[in-house]
N, C-alpha and C. Protein backbone atom coordinates (compact mmCIF):
# COMPACT_ATOMS: atom_id res chain seq x y z
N UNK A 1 5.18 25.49 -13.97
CA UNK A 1 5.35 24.06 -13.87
C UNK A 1 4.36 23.45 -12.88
N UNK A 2 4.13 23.96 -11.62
CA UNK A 2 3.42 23.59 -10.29
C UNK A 2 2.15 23.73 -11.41
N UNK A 3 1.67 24.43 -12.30
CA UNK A 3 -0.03 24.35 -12.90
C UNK A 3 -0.11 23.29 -13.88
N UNK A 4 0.89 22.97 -14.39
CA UNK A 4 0.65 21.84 -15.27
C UNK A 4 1.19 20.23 -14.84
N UNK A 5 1.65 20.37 -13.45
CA UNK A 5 2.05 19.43 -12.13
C UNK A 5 0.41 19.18 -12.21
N UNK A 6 -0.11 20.38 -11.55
CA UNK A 6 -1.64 19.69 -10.63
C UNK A 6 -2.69 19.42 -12.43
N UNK A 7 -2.71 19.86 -13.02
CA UNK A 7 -3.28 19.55 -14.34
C UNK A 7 -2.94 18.03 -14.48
N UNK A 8 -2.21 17.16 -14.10
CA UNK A 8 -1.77 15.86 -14.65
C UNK A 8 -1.89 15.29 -13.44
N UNK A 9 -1.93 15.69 -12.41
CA UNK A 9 -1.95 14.86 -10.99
C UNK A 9 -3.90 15.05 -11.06
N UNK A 10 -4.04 16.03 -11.32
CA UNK A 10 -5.76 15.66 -11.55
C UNK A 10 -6.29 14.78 -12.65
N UNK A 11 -5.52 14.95 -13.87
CA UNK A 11 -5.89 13.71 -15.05
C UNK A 11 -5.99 12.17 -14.14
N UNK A 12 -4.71 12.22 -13.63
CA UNK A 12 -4.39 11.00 -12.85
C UNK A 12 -5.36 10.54 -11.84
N UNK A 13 -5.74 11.32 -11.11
CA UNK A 13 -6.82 11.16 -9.86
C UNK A 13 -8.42 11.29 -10.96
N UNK A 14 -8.23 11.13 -11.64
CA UNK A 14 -9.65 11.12 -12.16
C UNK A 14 -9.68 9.40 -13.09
N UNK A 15 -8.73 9.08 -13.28
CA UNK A 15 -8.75 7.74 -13.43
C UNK A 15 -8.16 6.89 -12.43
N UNK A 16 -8.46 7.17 -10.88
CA UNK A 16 -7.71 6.50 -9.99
C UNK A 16 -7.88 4.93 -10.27
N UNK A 17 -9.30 4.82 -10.58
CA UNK A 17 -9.36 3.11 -10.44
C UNK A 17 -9.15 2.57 -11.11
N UNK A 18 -8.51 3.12 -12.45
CA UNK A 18 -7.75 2.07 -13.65
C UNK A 18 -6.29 1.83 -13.08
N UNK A 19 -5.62 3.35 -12.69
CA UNK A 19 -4.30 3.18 -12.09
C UNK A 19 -4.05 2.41 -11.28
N UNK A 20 -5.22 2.42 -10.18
CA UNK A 20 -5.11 1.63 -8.71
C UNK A 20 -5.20 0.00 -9.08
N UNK A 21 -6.18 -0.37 -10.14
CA UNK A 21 -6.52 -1.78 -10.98
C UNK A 21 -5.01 -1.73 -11.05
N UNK A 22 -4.28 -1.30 -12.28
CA UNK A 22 -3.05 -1.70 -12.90
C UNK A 22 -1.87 -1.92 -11.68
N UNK A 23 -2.09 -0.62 -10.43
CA UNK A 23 -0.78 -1.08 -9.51
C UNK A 23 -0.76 -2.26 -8.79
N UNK A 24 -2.24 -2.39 -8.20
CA UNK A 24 -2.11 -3.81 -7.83
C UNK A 24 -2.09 -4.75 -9.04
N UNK A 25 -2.09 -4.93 -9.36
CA UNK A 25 -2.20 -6.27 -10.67
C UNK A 25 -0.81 -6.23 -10.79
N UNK A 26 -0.31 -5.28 -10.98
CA UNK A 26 1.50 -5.11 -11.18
C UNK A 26 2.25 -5.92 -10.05
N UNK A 27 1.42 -5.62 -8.57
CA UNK A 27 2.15 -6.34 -7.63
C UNK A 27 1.59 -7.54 -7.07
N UNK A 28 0.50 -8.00 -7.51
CA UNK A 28 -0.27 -9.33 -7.74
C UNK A 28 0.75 -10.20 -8.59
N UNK A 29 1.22 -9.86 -9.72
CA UNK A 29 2.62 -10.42 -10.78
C UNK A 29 3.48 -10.44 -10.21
N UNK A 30 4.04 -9.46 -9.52
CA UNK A 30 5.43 -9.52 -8.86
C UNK A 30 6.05 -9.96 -7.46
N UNK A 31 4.57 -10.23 -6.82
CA UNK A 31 5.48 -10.36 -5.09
C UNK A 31 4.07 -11.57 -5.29
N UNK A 32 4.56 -12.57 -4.88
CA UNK A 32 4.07 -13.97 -4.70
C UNK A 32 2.90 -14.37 -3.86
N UNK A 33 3.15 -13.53 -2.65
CA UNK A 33 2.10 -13.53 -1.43
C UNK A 33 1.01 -12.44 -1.70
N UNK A 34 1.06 -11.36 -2.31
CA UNK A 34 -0.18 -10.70 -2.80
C UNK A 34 -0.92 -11.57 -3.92
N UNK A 35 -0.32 -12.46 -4.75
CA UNK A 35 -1.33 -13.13 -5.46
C UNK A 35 -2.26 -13.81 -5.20
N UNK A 36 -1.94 -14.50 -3.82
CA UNK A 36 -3.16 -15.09 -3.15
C UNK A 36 -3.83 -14.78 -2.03
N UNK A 37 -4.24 -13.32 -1.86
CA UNK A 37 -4.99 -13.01 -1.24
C UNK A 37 -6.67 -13.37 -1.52
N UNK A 38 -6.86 -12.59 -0.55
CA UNK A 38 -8.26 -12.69 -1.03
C UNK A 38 -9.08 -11.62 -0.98
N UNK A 39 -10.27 -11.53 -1.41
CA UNK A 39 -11.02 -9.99 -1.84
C UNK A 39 -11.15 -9.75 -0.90
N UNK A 40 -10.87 -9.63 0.60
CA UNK A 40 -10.97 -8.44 1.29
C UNK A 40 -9.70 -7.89 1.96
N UNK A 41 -8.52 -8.95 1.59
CA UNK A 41 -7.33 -7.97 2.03
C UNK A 41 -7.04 -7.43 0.58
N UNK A 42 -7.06 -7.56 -0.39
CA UNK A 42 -7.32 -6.69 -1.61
C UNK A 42 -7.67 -5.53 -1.92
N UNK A 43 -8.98 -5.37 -1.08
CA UNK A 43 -9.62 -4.07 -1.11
C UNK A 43 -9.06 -3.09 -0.09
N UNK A 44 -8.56 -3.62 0.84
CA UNK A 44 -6.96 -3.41 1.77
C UNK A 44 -6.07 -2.70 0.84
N UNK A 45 -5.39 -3.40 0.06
CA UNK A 45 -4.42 -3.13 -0.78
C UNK A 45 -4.64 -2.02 -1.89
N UNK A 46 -6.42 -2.25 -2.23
CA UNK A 46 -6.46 -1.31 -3.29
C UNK A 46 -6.63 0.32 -2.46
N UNK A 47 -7.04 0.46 -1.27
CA UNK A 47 -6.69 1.38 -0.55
C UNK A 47 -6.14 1.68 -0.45
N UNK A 48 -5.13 1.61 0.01
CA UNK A 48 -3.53 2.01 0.16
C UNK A 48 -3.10 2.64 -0.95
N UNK A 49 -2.97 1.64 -1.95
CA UNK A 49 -2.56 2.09 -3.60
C UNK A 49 -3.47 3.35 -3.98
N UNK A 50 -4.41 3.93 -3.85
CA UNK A 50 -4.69 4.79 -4.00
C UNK A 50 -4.97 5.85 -3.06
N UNK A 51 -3.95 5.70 -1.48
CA UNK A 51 -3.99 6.51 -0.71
C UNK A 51 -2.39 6.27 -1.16
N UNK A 52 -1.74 6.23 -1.48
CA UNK A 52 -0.20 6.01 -1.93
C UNK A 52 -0.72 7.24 -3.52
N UNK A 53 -1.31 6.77 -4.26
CA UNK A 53 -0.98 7.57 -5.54
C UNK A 53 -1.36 9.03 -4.96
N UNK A 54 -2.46 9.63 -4.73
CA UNK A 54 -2.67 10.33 -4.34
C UNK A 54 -1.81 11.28 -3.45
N UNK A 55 -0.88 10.58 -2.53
CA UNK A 55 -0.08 11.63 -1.48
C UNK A 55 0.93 11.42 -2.42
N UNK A 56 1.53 10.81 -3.13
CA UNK A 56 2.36 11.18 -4.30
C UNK A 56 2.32 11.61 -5.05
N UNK A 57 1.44 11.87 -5.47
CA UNK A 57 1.26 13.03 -6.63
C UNK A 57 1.45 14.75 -6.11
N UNK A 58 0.68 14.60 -5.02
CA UNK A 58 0.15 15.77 -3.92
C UNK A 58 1.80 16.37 -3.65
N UNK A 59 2.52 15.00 -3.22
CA UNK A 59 4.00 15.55 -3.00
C UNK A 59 5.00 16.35 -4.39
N UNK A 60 4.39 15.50 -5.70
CA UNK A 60 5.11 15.53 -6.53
C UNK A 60 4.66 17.38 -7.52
N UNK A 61 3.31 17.81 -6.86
CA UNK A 61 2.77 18.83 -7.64
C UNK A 61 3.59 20.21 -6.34
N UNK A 62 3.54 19.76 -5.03
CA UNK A 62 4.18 20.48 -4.06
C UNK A 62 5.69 20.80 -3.82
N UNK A 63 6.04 20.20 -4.58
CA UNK A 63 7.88 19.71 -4.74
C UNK A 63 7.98 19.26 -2.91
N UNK A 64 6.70 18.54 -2.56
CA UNK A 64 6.98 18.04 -1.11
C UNK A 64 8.29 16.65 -1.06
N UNK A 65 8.52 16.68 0.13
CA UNK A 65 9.42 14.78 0.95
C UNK A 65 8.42 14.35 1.16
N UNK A 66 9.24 13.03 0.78
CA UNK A 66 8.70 12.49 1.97
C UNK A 66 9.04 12.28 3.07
N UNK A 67 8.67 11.77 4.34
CA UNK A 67 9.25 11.82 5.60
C UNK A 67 8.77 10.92 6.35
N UNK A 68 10.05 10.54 7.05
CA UNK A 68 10.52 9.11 7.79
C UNK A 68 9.30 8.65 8.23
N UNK A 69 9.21 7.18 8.85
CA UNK A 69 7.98 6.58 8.66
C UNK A 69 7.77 6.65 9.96
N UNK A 70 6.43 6.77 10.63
CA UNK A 70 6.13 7.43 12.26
C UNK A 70 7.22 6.40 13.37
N UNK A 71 7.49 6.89 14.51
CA UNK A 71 8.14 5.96 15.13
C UNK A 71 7.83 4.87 16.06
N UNK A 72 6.23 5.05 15.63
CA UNK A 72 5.52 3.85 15.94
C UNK A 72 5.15 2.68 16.15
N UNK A 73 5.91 2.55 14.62
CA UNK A 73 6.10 0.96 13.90
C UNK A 73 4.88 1.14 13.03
N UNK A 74 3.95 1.94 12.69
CA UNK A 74 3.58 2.14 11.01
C UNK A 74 1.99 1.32 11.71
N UNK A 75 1.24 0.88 10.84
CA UNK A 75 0.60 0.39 10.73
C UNK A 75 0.52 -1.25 11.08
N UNK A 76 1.47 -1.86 10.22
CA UNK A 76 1.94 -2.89 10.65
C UNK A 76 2.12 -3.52 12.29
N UNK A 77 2.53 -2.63 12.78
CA UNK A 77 2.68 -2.80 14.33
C UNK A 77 1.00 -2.45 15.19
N UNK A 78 0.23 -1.99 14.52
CA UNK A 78 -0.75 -1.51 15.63
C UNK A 78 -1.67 -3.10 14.73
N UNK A 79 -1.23 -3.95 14.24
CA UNK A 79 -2.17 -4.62 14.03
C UNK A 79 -1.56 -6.51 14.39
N UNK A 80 -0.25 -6.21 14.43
CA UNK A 80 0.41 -7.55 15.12
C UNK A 80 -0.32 -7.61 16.59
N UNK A 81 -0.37 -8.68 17.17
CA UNK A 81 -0.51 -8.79 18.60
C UNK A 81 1.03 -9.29 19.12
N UNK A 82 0.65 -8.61 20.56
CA UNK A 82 1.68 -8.88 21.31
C UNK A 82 3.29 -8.12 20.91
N UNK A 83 4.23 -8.60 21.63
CA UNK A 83 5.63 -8.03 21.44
C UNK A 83 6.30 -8.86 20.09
N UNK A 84 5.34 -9.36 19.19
CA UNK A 84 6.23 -10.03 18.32
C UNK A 84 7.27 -9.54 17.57
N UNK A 85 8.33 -9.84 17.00
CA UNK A 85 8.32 -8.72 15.59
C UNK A 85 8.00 -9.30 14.39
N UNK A 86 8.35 -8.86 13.38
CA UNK A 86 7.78 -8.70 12.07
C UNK A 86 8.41 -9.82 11.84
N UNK A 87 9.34 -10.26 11.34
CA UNK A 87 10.34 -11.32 10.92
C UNK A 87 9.42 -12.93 11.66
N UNK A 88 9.34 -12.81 12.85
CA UNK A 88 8.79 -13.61 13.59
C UNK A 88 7.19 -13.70 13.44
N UNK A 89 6.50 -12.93 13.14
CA UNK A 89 4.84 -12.92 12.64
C UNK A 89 5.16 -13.17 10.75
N UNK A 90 6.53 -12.93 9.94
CA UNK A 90 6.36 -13.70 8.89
C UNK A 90 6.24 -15.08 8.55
N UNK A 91 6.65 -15.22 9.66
CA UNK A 91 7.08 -16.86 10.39
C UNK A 91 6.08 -17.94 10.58
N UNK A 92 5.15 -16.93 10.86
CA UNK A 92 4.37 -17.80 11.79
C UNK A 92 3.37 -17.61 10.88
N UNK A 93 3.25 -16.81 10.30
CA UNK A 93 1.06 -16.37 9.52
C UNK A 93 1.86 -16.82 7.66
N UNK A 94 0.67 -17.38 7.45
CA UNK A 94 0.33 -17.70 6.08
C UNK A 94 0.09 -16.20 5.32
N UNK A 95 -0.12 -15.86 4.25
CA UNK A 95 -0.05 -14.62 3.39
C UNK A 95 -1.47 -14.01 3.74
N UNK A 96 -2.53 -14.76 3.95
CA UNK A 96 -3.36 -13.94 4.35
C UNK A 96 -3.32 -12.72 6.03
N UNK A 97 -2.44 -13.43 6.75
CA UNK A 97 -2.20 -13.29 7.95
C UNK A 97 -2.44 -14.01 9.15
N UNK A 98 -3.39 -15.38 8.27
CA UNK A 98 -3.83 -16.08 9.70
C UNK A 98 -2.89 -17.14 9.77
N UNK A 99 -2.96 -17.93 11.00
CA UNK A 99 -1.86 -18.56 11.66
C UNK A 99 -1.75 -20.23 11.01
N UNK A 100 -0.33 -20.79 10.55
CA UNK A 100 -0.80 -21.48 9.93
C UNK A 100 -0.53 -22.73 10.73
N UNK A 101 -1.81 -23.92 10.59
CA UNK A 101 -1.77 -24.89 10.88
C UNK A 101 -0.90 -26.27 11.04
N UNK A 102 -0.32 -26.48 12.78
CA UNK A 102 0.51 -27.58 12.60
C UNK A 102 0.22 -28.91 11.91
């Protein structure tokens, strides 16, 4: 099973950028604030999505977990300023992330 796991997780990784096209476009349709980004938090996004397919597959050919998210605060947190939290920087930043005008 694990040889015909990595046989299809390699089909898959060999068309990453149609998959990675289709996941974002999927969530470009579905979550409101990714539709109006712009091409360089996009290319943001299309990163991820294919650093996301990739360790999922990797997990899925390994019979790996996944596992809890660092106790850091993720990514998200090393790029807020200050003690804000999240709820409160949704608050305040427009979808691109910059701050929006009184």
């Amino acid at each position: 099973m694990t040889d015909e796991r990595e046989r299809i997780r390699r089909q898959l990784l060999a068309a990453a950028p149609r998959v990675v096209t289709a996941l974002v476009a999927a969530v470009r349709e579905q979550v409101p604030a990714y539709a109006v980004l712009d091409d360089g938090r996009l290319d943001e996004v299309r990163a991820i999505a294919a650093w996301a397919l990739d360790r999922l597959l990797h997990l899925w050919v390994t019979d790996g977990a996944l596992t809890p998210p660092p106790t850091s605060g993720g990514s998200a947190a090393s790029r807020r300023p200050g003690p804000r939290t999240a709820a409160r920087c949704r608050r305040s930043c427009g979808p691109t992330g910059s701050r929006r005008r009184s």
